[in-house]
PDB file of N, CA and C in Angstrom:
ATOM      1  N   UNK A   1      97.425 195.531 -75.008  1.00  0.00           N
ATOM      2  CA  UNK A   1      97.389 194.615 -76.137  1.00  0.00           C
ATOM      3  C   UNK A   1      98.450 193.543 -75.927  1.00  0.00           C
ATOM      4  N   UNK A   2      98.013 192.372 -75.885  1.00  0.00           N
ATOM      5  CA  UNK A   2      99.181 191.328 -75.757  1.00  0.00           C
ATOM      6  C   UNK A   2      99.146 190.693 -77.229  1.00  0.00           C
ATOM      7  N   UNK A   3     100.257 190.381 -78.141  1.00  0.00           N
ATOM      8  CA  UNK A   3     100.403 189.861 -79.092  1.00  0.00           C
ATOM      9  C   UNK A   3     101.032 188.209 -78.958  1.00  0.00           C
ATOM     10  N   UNK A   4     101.257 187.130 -80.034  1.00  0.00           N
ATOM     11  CA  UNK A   4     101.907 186.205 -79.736  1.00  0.00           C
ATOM     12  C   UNK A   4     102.280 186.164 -81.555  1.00  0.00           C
ATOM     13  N   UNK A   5     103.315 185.336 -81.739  1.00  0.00           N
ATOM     14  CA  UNK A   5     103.980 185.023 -83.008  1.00  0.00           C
ATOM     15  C   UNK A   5     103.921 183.829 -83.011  1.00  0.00           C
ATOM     16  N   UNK A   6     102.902 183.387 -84.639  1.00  0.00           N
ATOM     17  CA  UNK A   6     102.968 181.558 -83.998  1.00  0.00           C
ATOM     18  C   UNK A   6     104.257 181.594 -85.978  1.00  0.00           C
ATOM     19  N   UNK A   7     105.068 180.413 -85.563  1.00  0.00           N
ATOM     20  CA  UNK A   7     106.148 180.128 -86.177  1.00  0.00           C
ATOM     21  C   UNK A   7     105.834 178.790 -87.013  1.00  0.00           C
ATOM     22  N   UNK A   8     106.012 178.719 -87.936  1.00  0.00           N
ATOM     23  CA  UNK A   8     105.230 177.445 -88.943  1.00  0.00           C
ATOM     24  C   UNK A   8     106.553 176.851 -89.783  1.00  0.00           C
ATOM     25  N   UNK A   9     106.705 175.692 -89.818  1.00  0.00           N
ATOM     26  CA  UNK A   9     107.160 175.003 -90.588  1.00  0.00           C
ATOM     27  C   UNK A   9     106.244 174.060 -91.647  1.00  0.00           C
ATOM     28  N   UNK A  10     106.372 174.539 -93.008  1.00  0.00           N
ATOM     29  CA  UNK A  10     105.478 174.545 -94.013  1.00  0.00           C
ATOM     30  C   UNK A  10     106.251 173.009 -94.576  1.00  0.00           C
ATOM     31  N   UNK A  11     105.316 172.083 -95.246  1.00  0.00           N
ATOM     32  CA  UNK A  11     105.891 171.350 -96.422  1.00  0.00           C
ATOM     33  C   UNK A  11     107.004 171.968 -97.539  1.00  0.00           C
ATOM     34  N   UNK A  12     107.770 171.169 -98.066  1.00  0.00           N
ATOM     35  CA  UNK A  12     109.019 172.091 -98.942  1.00  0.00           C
ATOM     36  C   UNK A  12     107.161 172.327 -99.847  1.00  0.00           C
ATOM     37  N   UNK A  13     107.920 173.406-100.832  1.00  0.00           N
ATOM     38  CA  UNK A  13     107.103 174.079-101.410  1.00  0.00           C
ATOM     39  C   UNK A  13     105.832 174.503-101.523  1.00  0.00           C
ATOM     40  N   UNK A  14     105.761 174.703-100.354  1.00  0.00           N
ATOM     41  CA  UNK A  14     104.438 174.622 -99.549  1.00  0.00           C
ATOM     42  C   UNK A  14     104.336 176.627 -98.802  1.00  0.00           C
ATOM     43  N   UNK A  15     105.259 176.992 -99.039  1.00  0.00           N
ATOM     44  CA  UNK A  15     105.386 178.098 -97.859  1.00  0.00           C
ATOM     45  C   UNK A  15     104.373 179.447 -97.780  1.00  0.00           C
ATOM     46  N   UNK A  16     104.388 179.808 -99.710  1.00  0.00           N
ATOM     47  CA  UNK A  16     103.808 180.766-100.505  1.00  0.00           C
ATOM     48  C   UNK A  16     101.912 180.467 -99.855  1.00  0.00           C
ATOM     49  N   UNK A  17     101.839 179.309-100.353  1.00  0.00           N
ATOM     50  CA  UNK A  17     100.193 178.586-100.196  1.00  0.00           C
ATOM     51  C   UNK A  17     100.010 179.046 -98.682  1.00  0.00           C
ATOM     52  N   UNK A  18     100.877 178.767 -97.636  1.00  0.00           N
ATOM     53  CA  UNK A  18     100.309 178.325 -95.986  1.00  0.00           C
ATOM     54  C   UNK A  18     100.467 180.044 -96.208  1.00  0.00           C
ATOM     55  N   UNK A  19     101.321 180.990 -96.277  1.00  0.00           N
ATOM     56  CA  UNK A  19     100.881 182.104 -96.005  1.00  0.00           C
ATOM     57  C   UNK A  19     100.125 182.840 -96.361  1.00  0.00           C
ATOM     58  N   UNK A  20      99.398 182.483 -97.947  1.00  0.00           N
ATOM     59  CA  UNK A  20      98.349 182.596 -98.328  1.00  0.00           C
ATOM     60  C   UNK A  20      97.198 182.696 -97.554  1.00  0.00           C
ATOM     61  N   UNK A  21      97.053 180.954 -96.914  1.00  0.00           N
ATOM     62  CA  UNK A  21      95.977 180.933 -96.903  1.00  0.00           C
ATOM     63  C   UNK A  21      95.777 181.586 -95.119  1.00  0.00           C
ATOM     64  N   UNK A  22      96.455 181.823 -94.365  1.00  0.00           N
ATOM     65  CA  UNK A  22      96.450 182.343 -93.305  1.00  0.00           C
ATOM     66  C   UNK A  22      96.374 183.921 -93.025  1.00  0.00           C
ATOM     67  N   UNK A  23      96.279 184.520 -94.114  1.00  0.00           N
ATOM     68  CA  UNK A  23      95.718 185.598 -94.348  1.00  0.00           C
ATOM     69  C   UNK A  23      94.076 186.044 -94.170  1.00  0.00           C
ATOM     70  N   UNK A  24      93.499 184.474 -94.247  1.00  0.00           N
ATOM     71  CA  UNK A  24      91.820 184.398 -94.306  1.00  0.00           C
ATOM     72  C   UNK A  24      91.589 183.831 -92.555  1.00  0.00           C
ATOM     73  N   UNK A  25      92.645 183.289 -91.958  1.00  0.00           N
ATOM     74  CA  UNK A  25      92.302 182.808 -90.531  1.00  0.00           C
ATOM     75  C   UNK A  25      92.178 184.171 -89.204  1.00  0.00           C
ATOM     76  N   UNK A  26      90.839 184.053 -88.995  1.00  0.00           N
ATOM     77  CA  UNK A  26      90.460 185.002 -88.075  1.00  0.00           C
ATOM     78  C   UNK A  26      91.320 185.312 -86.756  1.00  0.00           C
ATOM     79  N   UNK A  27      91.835 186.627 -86.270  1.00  0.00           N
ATOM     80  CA  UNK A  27      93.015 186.823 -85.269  1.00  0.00           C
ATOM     81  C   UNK A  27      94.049 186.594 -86.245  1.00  0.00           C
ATOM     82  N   UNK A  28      94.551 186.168 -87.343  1.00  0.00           N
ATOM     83  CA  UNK A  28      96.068 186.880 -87.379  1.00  0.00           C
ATOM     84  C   UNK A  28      96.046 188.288 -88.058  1.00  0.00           C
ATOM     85  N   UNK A  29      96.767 188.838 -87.903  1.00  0.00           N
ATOM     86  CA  UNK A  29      97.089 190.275 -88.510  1.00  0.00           C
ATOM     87  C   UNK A  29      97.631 190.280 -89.511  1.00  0.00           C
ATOM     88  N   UNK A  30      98.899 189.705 -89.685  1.00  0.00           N
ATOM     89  CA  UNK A  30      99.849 189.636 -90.661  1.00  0.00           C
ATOM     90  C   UNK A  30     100.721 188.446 -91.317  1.00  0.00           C
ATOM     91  N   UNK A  31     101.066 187.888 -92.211  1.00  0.00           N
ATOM     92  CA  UNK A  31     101.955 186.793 -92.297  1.00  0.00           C
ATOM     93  C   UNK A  31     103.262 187.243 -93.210  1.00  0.00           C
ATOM     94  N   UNK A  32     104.479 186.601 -92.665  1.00  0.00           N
ATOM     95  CA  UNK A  32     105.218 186.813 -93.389  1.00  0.00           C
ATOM     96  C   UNK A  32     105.736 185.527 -93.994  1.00  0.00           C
ATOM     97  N   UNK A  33     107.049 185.199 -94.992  1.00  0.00           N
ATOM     98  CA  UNK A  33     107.339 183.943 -95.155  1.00  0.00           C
ATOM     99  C   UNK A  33     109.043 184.077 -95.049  1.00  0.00           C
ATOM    100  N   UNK A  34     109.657 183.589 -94.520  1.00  0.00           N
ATOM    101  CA  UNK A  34     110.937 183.846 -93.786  1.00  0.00           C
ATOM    102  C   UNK A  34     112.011 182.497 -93.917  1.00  0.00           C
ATOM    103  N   UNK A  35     113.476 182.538 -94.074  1.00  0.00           N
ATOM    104  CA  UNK A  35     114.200 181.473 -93.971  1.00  0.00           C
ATOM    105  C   UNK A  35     114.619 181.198 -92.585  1.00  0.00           C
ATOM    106  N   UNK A  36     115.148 179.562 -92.761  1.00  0.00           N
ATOM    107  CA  UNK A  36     115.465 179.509 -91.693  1.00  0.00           C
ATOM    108  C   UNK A  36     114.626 177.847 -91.186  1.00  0.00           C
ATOM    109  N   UNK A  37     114.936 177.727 -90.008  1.00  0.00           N
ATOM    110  CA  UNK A  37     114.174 176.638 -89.137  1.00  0.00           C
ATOM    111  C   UNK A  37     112.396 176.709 -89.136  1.00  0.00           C
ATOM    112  N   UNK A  38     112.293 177.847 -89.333  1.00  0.00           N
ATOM    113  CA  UNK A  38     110.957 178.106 -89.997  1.00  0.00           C
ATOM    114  C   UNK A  38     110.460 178.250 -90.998  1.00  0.00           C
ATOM    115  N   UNK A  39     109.353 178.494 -91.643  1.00  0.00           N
ATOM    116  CA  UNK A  39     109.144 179.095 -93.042  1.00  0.00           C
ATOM    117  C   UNK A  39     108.390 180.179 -93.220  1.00  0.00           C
ATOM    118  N   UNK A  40     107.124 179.932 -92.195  1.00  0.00           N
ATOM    119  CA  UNK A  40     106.146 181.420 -92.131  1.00  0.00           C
ATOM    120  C   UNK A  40     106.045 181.646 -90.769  1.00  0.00           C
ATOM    121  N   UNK A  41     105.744 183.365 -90.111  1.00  0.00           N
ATOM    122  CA  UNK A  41     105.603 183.569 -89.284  1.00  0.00           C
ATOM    123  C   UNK A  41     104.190 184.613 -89.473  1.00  0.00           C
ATOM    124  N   UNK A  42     103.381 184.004 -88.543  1.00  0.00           N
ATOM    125  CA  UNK A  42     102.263 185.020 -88.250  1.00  0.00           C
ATOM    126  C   UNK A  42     102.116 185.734 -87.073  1.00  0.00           C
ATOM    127  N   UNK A  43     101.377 187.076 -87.146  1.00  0.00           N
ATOM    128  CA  UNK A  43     101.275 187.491 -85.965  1.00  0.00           C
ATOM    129  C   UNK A  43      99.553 187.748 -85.490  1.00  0.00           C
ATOM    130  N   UNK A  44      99.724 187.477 -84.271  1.00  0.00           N
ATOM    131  CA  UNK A  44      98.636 187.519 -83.568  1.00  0.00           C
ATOM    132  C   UNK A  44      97.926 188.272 -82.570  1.00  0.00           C
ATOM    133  N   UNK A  45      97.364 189.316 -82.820  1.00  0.00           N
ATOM    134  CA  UNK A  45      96.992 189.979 -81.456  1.00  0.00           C
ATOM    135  C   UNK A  45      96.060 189.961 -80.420  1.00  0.00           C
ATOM    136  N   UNK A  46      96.045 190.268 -79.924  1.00  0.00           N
ATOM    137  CA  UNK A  46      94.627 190.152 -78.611  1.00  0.00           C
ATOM    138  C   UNK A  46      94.813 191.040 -77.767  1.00  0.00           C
ATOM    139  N   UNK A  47      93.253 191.221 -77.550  1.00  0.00           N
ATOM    140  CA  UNK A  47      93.439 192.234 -76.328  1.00  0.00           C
ATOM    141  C   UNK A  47      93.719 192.253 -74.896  1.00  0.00           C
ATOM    142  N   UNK A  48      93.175 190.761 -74.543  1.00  0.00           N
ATOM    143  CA  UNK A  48      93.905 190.386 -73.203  1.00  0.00           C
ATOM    144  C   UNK A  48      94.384 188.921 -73.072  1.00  0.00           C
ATOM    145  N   UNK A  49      94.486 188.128 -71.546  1.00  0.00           N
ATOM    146  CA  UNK A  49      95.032 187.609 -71.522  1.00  0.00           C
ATOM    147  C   UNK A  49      93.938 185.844 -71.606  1.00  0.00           C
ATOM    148  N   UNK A  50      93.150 186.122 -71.213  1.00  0.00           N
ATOM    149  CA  UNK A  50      91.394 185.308 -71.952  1.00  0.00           C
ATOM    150  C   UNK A  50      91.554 185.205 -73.707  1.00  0.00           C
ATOM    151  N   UNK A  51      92.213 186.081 -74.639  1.00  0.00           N
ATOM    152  CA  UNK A  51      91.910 185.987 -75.825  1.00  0.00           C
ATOM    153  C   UNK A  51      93.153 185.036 -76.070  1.00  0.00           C
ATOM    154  N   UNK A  52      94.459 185.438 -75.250  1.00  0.00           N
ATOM    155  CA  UNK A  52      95.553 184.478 -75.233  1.00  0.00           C
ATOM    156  C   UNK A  52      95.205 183.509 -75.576  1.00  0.00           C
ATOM    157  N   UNK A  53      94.569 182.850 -74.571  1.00  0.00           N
ATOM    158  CA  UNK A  53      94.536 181.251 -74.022  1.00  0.00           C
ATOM    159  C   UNK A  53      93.623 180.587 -75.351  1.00  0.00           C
ATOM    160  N   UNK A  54      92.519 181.729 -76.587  1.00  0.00           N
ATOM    161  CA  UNK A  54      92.195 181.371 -77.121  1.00  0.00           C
ATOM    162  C   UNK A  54      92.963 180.765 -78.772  1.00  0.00           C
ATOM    163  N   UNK A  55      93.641 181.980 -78.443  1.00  0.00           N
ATOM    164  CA  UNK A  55      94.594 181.808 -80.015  1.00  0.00           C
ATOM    165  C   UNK A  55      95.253 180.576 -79.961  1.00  0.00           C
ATOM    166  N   UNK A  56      95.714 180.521 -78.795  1.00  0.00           N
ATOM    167  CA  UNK A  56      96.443 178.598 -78.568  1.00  0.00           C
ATOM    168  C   UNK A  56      95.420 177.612 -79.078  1.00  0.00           C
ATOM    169  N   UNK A  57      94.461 177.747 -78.898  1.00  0.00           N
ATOM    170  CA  UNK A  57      92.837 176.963 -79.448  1.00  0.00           C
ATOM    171  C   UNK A  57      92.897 177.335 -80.875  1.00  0.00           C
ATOM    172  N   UNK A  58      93.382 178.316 -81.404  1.00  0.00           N
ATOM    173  CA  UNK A  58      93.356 178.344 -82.618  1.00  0.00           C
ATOM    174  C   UNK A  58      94.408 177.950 -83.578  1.00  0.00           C
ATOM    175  N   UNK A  59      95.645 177.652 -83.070  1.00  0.00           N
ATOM    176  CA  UNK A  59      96.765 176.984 -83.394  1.00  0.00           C
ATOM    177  C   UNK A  59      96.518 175.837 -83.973  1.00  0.00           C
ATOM    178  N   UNK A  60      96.089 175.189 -82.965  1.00  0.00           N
ATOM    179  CA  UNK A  60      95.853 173.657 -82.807  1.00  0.00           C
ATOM    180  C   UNK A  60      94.744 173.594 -83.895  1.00  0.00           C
ATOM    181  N   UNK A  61      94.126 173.888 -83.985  1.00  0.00           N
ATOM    182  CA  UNK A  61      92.877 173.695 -84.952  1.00  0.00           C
ATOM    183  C   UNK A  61      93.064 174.172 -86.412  1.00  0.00           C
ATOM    184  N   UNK A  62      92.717 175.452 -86.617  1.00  0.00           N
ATOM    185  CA  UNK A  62      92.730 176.096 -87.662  1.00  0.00           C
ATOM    186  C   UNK A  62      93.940 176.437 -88.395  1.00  0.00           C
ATOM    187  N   UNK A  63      94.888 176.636 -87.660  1.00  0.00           N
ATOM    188  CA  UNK A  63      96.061 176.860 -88.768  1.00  0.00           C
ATOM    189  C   UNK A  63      96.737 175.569 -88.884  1.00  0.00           C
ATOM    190  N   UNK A  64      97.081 174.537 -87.681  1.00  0.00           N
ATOM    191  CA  UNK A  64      97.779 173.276 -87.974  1.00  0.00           C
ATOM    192  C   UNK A  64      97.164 171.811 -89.088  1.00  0.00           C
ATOM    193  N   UNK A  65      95.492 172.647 -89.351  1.00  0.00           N
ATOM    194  CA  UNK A  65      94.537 172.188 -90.114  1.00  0.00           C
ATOM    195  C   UNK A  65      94.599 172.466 -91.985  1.00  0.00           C
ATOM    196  N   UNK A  66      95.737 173.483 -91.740  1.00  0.00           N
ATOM    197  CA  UNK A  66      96.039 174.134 -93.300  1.00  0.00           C
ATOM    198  C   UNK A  66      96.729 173.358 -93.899  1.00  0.00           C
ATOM    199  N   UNK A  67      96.490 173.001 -95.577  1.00  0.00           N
ATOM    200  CA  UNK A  67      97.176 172.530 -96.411  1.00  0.00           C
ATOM    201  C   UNK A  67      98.729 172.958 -96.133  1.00  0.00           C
ATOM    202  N   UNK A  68      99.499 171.622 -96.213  1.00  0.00           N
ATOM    203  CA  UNK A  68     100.955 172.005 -95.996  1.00  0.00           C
ATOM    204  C   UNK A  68     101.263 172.623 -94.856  1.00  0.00           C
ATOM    205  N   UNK A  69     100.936 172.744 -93.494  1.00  0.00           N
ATOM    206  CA  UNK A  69     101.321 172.948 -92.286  1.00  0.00           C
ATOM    207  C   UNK A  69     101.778 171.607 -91.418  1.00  0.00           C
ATOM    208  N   UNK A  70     103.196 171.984 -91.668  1.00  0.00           N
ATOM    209  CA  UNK A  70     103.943 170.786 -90.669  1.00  0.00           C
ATOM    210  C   UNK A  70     103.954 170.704 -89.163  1.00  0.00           C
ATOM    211  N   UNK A  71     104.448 171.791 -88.884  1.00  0.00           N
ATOM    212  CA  UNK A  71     104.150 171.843 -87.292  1.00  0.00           C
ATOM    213  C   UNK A  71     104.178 173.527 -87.099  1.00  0.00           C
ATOM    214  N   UNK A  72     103.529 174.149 -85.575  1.00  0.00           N
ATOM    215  CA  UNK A  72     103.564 175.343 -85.714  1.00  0.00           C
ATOM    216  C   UNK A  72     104.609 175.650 -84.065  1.00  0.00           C
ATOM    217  N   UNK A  73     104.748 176.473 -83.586  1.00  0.00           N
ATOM    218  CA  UNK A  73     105.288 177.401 -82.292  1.00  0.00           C
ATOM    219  C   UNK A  73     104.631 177.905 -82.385  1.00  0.00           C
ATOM    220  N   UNK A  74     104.105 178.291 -80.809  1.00  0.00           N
ATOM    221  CA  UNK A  74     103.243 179.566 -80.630  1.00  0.00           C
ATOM    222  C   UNK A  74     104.403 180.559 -79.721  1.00  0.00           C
ATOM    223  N   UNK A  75     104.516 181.740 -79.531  1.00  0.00           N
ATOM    224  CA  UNK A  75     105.574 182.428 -78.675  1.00  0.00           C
ATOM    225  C   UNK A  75     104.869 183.770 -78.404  1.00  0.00           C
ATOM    226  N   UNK A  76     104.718 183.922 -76.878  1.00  0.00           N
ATOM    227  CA  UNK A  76     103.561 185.326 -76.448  1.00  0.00           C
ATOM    228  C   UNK A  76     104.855 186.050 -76.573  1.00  0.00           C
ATOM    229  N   UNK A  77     104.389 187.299 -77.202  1.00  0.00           N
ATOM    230  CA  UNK A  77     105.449 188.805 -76.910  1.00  0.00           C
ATOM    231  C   UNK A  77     105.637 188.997 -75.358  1.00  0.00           C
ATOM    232  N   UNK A  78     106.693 189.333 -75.026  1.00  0.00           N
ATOM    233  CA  UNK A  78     107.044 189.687 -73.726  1.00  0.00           C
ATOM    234  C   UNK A  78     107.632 191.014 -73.522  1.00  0.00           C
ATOM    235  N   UNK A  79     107.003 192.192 -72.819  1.00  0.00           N
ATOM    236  CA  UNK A  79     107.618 193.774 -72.668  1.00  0.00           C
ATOM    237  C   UNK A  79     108.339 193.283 -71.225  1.00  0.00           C
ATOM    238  N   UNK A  80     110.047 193.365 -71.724  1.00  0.00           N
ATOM    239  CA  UNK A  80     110.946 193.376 -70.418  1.00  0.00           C
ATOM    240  C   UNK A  80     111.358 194.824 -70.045  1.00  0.00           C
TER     241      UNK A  80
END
């Protein structure tokens, strides 16, 4: 299972809504809403490294497409 964490910087009062609504976007698992340089973090799993390359396709589109999504990070989990 390879996972990735994409990292969102939401509009100010915007944070509650984007993690809302990313609860309904197909491939994430979970969202949280967090301080900091960020505001929400989702997580993403997949089963290999083909589904990877897709969730990046889904960044760009579907979640950077959400009400109040400023910009996102994508970051693959790494087992050192």
């Amino acid at each position: 299972m390879i996972a990735a964490y994409i990292l969102i910087q939401a509009e100010p009062g915007k944070a509650a809504t984007v993690a809302a609504a990313l609860r309904d976007v197909p491939g994430v698992s979970e969202t949280t809403s967090v301080a900091g340089p960020y505001d929400v973090i989702a997580r993403a799993p997949t089963p290999d490294i083909d589904e990877l390359g897709k969730l990046g396709k889904l960044a760009a589109s579907r979640i950077q497409a959400l009400d109040g999504v400023r910009r996102t990070l994508t970051c693959t989990v790494v087992h050192l």
